[in-house]
PDB file of N, CA and C in Angstrom:
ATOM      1  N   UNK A   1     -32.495 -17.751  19.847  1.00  0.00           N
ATOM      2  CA  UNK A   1     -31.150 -17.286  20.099  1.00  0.00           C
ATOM      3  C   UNK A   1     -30.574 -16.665  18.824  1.00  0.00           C
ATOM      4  N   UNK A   2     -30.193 -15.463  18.630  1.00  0.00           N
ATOM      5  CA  UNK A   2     -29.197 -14.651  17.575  1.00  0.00           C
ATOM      6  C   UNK A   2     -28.038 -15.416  17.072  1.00  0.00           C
ATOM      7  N   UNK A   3     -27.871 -15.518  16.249  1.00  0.00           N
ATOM      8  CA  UNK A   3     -26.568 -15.832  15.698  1.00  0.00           C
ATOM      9  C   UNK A   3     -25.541 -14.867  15.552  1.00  0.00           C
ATOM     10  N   UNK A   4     -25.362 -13.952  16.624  1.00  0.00           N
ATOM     11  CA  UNK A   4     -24.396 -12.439  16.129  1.00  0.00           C
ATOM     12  C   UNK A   4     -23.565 -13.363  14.807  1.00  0.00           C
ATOM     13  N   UNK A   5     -22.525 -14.180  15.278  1.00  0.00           N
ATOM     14  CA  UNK A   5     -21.304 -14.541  14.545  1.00  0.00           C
ATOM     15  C   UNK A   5     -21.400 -14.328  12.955  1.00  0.00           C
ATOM     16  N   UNK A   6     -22.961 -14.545  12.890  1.00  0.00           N
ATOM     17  CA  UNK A   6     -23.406 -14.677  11.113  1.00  0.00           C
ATOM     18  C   UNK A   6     -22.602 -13.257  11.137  1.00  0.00           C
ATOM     19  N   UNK A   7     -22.956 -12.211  11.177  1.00  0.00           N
ATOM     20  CA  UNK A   7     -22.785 -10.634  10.771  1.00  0.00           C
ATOM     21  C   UNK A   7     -21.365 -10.401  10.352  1.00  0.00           C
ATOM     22  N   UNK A   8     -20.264 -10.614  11.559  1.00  0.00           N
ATOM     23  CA  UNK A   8     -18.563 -10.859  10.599  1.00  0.00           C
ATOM     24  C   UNK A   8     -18.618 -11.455   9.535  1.00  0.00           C
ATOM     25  N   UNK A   9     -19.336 -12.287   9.124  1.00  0.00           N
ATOM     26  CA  UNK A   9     -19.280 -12.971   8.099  1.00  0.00           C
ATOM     27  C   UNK A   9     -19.738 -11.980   6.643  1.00  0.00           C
ATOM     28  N   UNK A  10     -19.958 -10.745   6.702  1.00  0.00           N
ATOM     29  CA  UNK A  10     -20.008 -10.178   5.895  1.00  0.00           C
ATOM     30  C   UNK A  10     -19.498  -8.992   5.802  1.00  0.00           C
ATOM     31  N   UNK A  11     -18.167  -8.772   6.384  1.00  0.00           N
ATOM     32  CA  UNK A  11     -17.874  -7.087   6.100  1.00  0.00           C
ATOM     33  C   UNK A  11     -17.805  -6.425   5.238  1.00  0.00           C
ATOM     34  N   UNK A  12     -17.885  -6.541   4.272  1.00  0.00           N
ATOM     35  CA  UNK A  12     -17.853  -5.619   3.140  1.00  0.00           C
ATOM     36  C   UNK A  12     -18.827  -5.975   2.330  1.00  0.00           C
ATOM     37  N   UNK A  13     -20.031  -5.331   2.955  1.00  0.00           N
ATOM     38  CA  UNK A  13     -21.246  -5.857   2.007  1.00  0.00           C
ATOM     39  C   UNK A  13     -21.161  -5.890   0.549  1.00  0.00           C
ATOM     40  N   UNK A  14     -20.695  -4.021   0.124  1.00  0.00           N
ATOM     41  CA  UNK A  14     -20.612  -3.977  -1.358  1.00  0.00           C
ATOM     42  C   UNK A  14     -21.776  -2.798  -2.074  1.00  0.00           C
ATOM     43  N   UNK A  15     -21.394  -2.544  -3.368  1.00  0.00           N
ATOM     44  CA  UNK A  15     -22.386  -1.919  -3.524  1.00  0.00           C
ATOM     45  C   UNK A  15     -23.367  -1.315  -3.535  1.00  0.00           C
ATOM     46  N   UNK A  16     -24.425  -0.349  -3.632  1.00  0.00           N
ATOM     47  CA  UNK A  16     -26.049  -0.508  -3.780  1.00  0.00           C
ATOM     48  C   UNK A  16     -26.197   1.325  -4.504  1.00  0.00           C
ATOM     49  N   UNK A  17     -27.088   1.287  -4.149  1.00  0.00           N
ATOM     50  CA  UNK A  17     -27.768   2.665  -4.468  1.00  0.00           C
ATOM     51  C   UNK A  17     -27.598   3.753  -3.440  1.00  0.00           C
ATOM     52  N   UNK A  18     -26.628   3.420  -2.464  1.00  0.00           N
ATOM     53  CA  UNK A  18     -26.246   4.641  -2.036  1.00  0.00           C
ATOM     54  C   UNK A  18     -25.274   4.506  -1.929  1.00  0.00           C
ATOM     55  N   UNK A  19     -24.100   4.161  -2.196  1.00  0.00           N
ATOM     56  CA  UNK A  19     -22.655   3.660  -2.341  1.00  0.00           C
ATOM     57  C   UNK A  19     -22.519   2.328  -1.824  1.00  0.00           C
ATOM     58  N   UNK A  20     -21.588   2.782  -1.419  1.00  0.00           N
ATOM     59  CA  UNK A  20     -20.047   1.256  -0.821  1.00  0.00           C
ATOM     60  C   UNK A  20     -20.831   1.716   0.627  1.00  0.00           C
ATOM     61  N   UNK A  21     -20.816   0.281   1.007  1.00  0.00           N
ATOM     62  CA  UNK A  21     -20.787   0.576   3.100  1.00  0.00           C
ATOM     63  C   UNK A  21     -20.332  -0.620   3.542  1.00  0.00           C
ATOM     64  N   UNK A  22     -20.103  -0.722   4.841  1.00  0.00           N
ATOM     65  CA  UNK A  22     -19.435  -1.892   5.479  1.00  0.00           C
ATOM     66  C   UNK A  22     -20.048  -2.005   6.868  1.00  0.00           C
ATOM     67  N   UNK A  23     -20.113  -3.315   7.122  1.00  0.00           N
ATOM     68  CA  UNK A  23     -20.964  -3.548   8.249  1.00  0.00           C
ATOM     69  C   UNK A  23     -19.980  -3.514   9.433  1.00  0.00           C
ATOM     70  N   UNK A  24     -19.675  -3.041  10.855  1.00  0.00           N
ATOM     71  CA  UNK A  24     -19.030  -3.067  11.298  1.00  0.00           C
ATOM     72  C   UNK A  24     -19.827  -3.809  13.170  1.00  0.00           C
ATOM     73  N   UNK A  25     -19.532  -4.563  13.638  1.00  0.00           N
ATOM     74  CA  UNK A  25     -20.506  -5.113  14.682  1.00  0.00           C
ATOM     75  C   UNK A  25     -19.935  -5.014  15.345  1.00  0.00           C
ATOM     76  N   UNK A  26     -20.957  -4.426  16.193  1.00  0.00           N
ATOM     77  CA  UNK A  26     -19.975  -3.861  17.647  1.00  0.00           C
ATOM     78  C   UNK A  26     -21.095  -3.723  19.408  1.00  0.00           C
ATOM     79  N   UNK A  27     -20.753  -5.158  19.375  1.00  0.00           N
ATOM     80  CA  UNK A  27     -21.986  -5.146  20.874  1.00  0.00           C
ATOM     81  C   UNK A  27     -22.522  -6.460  20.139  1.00  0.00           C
ATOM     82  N   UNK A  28     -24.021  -5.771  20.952  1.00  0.00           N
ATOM     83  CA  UNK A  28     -25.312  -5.937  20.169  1.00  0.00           C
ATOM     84  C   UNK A  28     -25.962  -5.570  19.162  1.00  0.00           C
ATOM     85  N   UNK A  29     -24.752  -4.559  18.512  1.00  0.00           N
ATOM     86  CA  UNK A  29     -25.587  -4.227  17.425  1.00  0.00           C
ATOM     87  C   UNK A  29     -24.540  -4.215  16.347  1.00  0.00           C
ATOM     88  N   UNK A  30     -24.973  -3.390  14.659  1.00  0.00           N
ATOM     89  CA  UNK A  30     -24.111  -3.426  14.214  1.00  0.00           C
ATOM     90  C   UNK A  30     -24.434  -1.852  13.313  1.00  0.00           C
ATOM     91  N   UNK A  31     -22.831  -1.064  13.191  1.00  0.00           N
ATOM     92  CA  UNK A  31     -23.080   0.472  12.267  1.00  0.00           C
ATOM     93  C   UNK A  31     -23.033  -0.264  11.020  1.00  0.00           C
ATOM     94  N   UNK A  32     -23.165   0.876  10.137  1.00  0.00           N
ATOM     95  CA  UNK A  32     -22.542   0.903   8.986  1.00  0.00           C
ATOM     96  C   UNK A  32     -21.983   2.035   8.656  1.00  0.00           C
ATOM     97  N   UNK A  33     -20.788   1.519   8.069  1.00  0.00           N
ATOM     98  CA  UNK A  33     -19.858   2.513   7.650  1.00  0.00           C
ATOM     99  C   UNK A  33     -19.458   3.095   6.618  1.00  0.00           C
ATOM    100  N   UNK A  34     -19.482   4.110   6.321  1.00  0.00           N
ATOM    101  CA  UNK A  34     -19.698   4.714   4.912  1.00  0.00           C
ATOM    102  C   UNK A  34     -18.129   5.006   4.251  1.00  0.00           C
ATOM    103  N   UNK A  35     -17.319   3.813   4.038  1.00  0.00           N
ATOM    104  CA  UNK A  35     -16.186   4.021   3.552  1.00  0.00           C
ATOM    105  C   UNK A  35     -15.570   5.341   2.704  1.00  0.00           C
ATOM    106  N   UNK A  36     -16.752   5.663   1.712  1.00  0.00           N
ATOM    107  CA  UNK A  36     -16.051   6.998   1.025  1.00  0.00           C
ATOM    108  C   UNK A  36     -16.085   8.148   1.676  1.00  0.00           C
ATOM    109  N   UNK A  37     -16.366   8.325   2.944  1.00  0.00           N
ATOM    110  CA  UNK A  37     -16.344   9.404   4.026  1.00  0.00           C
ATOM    111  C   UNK A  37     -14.924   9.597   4.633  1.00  0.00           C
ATOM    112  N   UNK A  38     -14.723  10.636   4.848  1.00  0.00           N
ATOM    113  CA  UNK A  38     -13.561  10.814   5.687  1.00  0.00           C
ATOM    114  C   UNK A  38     -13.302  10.579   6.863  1.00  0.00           C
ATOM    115  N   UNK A  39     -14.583  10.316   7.463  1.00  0.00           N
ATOM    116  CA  UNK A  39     -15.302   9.936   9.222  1.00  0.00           C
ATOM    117  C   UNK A  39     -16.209   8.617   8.953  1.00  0.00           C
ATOM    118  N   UNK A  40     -15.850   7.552   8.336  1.00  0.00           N
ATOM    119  CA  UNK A  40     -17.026   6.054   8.174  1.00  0.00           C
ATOM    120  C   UNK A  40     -17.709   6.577   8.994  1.00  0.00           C
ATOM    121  N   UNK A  41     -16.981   5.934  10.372  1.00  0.00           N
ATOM    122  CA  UNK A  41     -18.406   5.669  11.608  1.00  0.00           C
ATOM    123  C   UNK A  41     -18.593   6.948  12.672  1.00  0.00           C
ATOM    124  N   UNK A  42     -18.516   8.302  11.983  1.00  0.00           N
ATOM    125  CA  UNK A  42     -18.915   9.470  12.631  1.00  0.00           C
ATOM    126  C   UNK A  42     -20.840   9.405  12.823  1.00  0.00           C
ATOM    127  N   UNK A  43     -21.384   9.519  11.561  1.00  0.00           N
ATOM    128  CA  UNK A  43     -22.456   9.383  11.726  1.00  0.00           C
ATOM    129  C   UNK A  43     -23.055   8.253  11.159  1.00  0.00           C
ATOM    130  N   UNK A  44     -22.653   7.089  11.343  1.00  0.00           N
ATOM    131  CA  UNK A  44     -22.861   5.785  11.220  1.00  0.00           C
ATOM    132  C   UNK A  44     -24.139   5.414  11.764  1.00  0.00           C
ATOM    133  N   UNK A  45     -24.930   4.617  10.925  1.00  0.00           N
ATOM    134  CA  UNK A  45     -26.608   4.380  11.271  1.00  0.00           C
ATOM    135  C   UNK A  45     -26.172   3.449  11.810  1.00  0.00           C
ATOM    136  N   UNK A  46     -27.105   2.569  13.372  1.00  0.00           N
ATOM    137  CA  UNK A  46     -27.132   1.418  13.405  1.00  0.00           C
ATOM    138  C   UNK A  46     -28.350   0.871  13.578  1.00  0.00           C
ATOM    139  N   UNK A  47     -27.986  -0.479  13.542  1.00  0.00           N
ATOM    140  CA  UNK A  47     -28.592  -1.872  13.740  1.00  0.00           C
ATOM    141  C   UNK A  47     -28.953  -2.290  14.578  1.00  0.00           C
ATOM    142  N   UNK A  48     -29.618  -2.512  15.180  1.00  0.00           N
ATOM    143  CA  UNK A  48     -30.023  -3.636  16.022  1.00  0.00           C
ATOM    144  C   UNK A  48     -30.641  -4.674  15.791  1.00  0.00           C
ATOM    145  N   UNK A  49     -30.278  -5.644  15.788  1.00  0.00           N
ATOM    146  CA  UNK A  49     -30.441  -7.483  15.400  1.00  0.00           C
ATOM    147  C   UNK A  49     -31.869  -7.759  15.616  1.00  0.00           C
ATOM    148  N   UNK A  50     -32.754  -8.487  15.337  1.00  0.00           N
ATOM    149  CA  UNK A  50     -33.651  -8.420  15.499  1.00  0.00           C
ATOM    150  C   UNK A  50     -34.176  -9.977  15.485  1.00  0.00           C
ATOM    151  N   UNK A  51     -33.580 -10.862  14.706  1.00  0.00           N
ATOM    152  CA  UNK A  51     -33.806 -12.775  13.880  1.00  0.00           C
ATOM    153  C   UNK A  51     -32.292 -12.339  13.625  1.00  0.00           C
ATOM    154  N   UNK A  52     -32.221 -13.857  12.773  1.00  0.00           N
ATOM    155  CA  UNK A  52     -30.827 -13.884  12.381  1.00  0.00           C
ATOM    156  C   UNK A  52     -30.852 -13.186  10.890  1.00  0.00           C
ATOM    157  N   UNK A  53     -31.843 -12.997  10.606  1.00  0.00           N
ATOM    158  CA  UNK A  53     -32.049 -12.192   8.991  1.00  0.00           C
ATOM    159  C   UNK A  53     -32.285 -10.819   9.085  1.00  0.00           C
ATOM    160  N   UNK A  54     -33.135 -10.388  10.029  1.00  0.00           N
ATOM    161  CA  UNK A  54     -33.346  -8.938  10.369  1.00  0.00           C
ATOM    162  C   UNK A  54     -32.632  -8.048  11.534  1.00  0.00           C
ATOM    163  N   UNK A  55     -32.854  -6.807  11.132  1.00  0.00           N
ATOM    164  CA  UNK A  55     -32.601  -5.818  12.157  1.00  0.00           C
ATOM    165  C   UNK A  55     -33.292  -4.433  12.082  1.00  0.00           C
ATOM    166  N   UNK A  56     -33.494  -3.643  12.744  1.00  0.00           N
ATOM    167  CA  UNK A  56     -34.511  -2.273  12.368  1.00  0.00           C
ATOM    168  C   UNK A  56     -33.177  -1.667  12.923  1.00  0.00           C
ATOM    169  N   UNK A  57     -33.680  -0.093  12.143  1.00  0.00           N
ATOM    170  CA  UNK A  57     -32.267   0.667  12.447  1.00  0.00           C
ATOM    171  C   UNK A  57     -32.435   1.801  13.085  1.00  0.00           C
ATOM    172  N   UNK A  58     -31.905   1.782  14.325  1.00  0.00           N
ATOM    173  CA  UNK A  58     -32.302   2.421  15.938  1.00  0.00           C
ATOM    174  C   UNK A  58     -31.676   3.482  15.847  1.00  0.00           C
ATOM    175  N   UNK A  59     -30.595   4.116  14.767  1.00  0.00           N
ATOM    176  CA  UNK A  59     -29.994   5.394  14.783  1.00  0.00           C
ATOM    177  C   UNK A  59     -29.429   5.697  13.793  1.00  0.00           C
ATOM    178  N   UNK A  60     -29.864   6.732  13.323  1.00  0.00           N
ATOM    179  CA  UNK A  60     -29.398   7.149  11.763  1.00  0.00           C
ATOM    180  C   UNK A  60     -29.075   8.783  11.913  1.00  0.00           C
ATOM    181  N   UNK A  61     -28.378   9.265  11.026  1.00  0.00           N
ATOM    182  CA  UNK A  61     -27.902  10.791  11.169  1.00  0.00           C
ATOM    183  C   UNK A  61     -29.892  11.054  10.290  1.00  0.00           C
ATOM    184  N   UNK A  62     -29.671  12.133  10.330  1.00  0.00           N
ATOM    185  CA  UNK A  62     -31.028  12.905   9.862  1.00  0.00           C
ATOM    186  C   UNK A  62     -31.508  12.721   8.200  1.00  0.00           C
ATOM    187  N   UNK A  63     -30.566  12.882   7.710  1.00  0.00           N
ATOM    188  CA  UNK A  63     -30.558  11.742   6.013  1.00  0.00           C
ATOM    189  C   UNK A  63     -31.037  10.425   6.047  1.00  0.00           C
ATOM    190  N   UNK A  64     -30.918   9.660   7.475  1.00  0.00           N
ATOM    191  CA  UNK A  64     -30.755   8.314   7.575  1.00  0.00           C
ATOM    192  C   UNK A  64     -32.586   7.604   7.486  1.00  0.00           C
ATOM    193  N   UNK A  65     -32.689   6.725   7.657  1.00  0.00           N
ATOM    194  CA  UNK A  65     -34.346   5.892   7.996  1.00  0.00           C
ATOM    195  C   UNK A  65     -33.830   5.434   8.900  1.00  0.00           C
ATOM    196  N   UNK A  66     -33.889   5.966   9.975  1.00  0.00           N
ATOM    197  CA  UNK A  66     -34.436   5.793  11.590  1.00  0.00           C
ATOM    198  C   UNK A  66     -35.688   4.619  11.773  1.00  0.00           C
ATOM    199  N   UNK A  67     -35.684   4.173  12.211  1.00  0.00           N
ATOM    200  CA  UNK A  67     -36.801   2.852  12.487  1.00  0.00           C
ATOM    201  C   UNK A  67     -37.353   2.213  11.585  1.00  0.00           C
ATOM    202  N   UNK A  68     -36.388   2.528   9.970  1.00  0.00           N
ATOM    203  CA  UNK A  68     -37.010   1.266   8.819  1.00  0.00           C
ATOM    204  C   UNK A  68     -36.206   0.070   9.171  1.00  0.00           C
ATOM    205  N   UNK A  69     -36.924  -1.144   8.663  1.00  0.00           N
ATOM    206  CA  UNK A  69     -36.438  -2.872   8.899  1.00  0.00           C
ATOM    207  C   UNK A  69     -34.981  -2.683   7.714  1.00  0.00           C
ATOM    208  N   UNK A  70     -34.057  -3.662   8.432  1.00  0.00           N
ATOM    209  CA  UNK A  70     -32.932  -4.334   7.915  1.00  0.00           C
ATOM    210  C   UNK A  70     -33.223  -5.555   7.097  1.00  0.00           C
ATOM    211  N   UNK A  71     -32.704  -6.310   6.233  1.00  0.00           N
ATOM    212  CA  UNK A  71     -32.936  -7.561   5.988  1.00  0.00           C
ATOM    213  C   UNK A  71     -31.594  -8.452   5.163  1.00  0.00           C
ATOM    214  N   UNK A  72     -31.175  -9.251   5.521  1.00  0.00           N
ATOM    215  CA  UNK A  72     -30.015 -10.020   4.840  1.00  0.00           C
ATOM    216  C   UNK A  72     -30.552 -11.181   3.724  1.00  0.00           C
ATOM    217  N   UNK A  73     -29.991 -11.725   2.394  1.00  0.00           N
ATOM    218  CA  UNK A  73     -30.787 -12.706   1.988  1.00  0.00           C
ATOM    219  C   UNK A  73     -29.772 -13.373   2.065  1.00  0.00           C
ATOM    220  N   UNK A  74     -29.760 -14.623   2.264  1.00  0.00           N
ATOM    221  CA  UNK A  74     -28.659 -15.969   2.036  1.00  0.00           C
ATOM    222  C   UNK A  74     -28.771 -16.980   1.205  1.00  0.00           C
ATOM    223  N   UNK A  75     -27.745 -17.189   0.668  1.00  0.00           N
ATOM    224  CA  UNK A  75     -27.777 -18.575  -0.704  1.00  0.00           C
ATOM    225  C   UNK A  75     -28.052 -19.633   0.013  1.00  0.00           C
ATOM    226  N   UNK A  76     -28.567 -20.717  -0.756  1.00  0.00           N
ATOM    227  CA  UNK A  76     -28.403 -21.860   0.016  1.00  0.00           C
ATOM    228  C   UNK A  76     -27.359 -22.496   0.874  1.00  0.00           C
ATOM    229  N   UNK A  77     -26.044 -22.156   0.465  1.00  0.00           N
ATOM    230  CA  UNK A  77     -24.979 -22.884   0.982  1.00  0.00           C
ATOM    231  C   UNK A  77     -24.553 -21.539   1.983  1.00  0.00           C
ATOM    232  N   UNK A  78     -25.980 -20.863   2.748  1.00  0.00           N
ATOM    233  CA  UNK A  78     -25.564 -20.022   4.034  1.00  0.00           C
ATOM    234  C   UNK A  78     -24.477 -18.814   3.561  1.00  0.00           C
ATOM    235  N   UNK A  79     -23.823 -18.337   2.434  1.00  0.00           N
ATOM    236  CA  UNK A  79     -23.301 -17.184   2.265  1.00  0.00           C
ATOM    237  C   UNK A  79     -24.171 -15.874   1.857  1.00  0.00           C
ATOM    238  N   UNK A  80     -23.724 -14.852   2.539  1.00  0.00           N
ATOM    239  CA  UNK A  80     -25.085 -14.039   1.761  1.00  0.00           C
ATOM    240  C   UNK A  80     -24.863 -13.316   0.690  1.00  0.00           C
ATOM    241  N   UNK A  81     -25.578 -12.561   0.196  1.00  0.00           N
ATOM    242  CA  UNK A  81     -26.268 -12.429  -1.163  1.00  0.00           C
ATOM    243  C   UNK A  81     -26.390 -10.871  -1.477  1.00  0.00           C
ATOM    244  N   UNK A  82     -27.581 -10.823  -0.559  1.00  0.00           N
ATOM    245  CA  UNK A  82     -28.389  -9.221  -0.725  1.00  0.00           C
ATOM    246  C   UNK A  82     -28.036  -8.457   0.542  1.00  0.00           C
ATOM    247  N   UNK A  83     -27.946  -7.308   1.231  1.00  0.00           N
ATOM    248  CA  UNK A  83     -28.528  -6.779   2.375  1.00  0.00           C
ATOM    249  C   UNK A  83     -29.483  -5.743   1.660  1.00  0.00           C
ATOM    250  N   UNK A  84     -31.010  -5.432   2.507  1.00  0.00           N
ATOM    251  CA  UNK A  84     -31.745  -4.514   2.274  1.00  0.00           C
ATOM    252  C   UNK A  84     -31.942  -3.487   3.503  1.00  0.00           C
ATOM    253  N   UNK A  85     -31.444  -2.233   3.235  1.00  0.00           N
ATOM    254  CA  UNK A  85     -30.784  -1.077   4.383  1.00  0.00           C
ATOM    255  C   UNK A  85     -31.798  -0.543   3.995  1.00  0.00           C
ATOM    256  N   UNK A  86     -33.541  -0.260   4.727  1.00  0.00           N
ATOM    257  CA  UNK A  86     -35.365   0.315   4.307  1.00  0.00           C
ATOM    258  C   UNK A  86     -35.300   0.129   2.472  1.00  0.00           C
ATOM    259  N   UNK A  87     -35.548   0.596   2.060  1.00  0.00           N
ATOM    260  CA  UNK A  87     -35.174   0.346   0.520  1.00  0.00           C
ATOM    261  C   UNK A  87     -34.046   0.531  -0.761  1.00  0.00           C
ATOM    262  N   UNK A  88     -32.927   0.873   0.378  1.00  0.00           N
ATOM    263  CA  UNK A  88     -31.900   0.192  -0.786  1.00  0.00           C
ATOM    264  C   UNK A  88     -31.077  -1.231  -0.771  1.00  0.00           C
ATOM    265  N   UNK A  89     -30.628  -1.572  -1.347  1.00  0.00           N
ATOM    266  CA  UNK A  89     -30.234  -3.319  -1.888  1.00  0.00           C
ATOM    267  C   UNK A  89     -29.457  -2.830  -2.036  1.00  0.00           C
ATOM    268  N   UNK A  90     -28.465  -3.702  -1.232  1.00  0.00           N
ATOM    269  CA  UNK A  90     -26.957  -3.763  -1.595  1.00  0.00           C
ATOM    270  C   UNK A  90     -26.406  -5.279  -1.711  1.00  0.00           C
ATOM    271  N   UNK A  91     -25.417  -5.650  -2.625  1.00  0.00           N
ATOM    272  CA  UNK A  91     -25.148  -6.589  -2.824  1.00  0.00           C
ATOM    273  C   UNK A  91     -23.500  -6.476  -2.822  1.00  0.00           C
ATOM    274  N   UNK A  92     -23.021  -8.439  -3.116  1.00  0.00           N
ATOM    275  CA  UNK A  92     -21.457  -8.461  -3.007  1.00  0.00           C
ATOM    276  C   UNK A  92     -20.973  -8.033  -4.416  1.00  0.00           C
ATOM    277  N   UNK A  93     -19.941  -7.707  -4.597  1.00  0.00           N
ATOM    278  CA  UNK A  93     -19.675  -7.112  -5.558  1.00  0.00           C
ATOM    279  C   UNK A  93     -19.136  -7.821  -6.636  1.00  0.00           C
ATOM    280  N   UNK A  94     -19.081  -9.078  -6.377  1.00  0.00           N
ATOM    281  CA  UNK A  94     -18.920 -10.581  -7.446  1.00  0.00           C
ATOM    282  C   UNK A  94     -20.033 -10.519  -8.011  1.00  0.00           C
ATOM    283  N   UNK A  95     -21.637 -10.425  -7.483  1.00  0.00           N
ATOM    284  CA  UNK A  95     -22.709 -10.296  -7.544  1.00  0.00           C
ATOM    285  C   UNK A  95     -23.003  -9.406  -9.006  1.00  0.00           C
ATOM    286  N   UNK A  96     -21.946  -8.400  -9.085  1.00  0.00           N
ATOM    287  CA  UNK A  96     -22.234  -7.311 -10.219  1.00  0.00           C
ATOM    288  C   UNK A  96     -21.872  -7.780 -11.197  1.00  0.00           C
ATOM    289  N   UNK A  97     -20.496  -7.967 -11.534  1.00  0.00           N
ATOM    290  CA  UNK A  97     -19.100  -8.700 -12.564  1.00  0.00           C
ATOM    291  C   UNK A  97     -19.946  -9.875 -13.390  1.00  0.00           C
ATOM    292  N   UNK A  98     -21.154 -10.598 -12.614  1.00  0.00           N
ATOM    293  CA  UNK A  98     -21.228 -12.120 -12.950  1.00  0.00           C
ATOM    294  C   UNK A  98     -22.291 -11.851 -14.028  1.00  0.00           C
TER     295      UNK A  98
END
Protein backbone atom coordinates (compact mmCIF):
# COMPACT_ATOMS: atom_id res chain seq x y z
CA UNK A 1 0.00 0.00 0.00
CA UNK A 2 1.46 3.75 -0.96
CA UNK A 3 1.75 6.08 1.55
CA UNK A 4 0.58 9.16 -0.82
CA UNK A 5 0.32 11.33 2.60
CA UNK A 6 4.32 10.97 2.90
CA UNK A 7 4.62 13.41 -0.39
CA UNK A 8 2.72 16.75 1.38
CA UNK A 9 5.10 16.25 3.69
CA UNK A 10 7.58 17.80 1.53
CA UNK A 11 6.60 20.80 -0.52
CA UNK A 12 9.28 22.66 -1.01
CA UNK A 13 11.89 20.29 -1.71
CA UNK A 14 14.66 22.99 -2.24
CA UNK A 15 17.55 23.36 -4.13
CA UNK A 16 19.64 21.16 -6.63
CA UNK A 17 21.30 21.48 -9.90
CA UNK A 18 18.59 22.60 -11.78
CA UNK A 19 17.06 25.15 -9.53
CA UNK A 20 14.30 25.56 -6.86
CA UNK A 21 11.18 23.08 -7.58
CA UNK A 22 8.27 22.11 -5.54
CA UNK A 23 6.46 19.03 -5.37
CA UNK A 24 2.90 19.57 -5.94
CA UNK A 25 0.51 16.11 -5.56
CA UNK A 26 -2.25 15.90 -7.30
CA UNK A 27 -4.19 12.42 -7.75
CA UNK A 28 -2.04 9.69 -8.05
CA UNK A 29 0.62 11.34 -8.93
CA UNK A 30 2.77 14.17 -8.24
CA UNK A 31 4.26 17.51 -10.81
CA UNK A 32 6.90 19.46 -10.11
CA UNK A 33 6.90 22.86 -10.22
CA UNK A 34 9.38 25.07 -11.38
CA UNK A 35 8.83 28.12 -9.13
CA UNK A 36 11.19 30.57 -11.05
CA UNK A 37 8.88 30.19 -14.12
CA UNK A 38 6.20 32.38 -14.83
CA UNK A 39 3.88 29.17 -15.64
CA UNK A 40 5.34 26.49 -12.51
CA UNK A 41 2.97 23.83 -13.59
CA UNK A 42 2.60 24.70 -17.45
CA UNK A 43 5.09 22.20 -18.40
CA UNK A 44 5.46 20.47 -15.19
CA UNK A 45 7.12 16.83 -15.30
CA UNK A 46 5.29 14.23 -13.43
CA UNK A 47 5.45 11.47 -11.11
CA UNK A 48 4.02 8.62 -10.67
CA UNK A 49 4.48 6.82 -7.21
CA UNK A 50 5.87 3.80 -7.56
CA UNK A 51 7.04 2.39 -3.29
CA UNK A 52 6.84 4.88 -0.82
CA UNK A 53 10.51 6.02 -1.84
CA UNK A 54 10.17 5.88 -5.59
CA UNK A 55 8.48 7.14 -8.59
CA UNK A 56 9.47 7.11 -12.50
CA UNK A 57 8.54 10.18 -14.34
CA UNK A 58 5.63 9.53 -16.87
CA UNK A 59 5.75 13.16 -18.38
CA UNK A 60 8.23 15.63 -18.91
CA UNK A 61 8.30 18.69 -21.46
CA UNK A 62 11.10 17.66 -24.11
CA UNK A 63 14.15 19.07 -21.86
CA UNK A 64 12.63 16.75 -19.29
CA UNK A 65 13.81 12.63 -18.54
CA UNK A 66 10.70 11.07 -19.46
CA UNK A 67 10.84 7.51 -17.93
CA UNK A 68 14.03 8.11 -15.59
CA UNK A 69 13.38 6.70 -11.71
CA UNK A 70 12.45 9.25 -8.88
CA UNK A 71 13.90 8.58 -5.48
CA UNK A 72 13.32 10.29 -1.92
CA UNK A 73 15.99 9.62 0.98
CA UNK A 74 14.68 9.85 4.64
CA UNK A 75 16.46 10.50 8.03
CA UNK A 76 15.89 8.25 10.54
CA UNK A 77 13.33 10.14 12.42
CA UNK A 78 11.15 9.72 8.83
CA UNK A 79 11.82 13.50 7.59
CA UNK A 80 13.35 13.68 4.28
CA UNK A 81 16.59 14.63 3.21
CA UNK A 82 17.46 14.18 -0.53
CA UNK A 83 15.00 13.91 -3.61
CA UNK A 84 16.80 12.39 -6.76
CA UNK A 85 14.74 13.84 -10.05
CA UNK A 86 17.11 10.82 -12.92
CA UNK A 87 20.33 12.51 -11.85
CA UNK A 88 19.89 15.59 -10.18
CA UNK A 89 19.79 15.80 -6.15
CA UNK A 90 17.93 18.11 -4.65
CA UNK A 91 17.93 18.79 -1.14
CA UNK A 92 16.18 20.99 1.90
CA UNK A 93 17.65 24.04 2.03
CA UNK A 94 18.68 23.86 5.92
CA UNK A 95 20.61 20.99 4.33
CA UNK A 96 22.94 23.78 2.56
CA UNK A 97 23.38 26.61 5.57
CA UNK A 98 24.49 23.54 7.96
Amino acid sequence: MLRLARVPRWPATGPGGGGVIDLVPLGECVLVATPDTLTPLADATEITITSDEEGRMTGADGFGSFGESVRRVFANDDSPVRLWLAGEEYVREEALVA
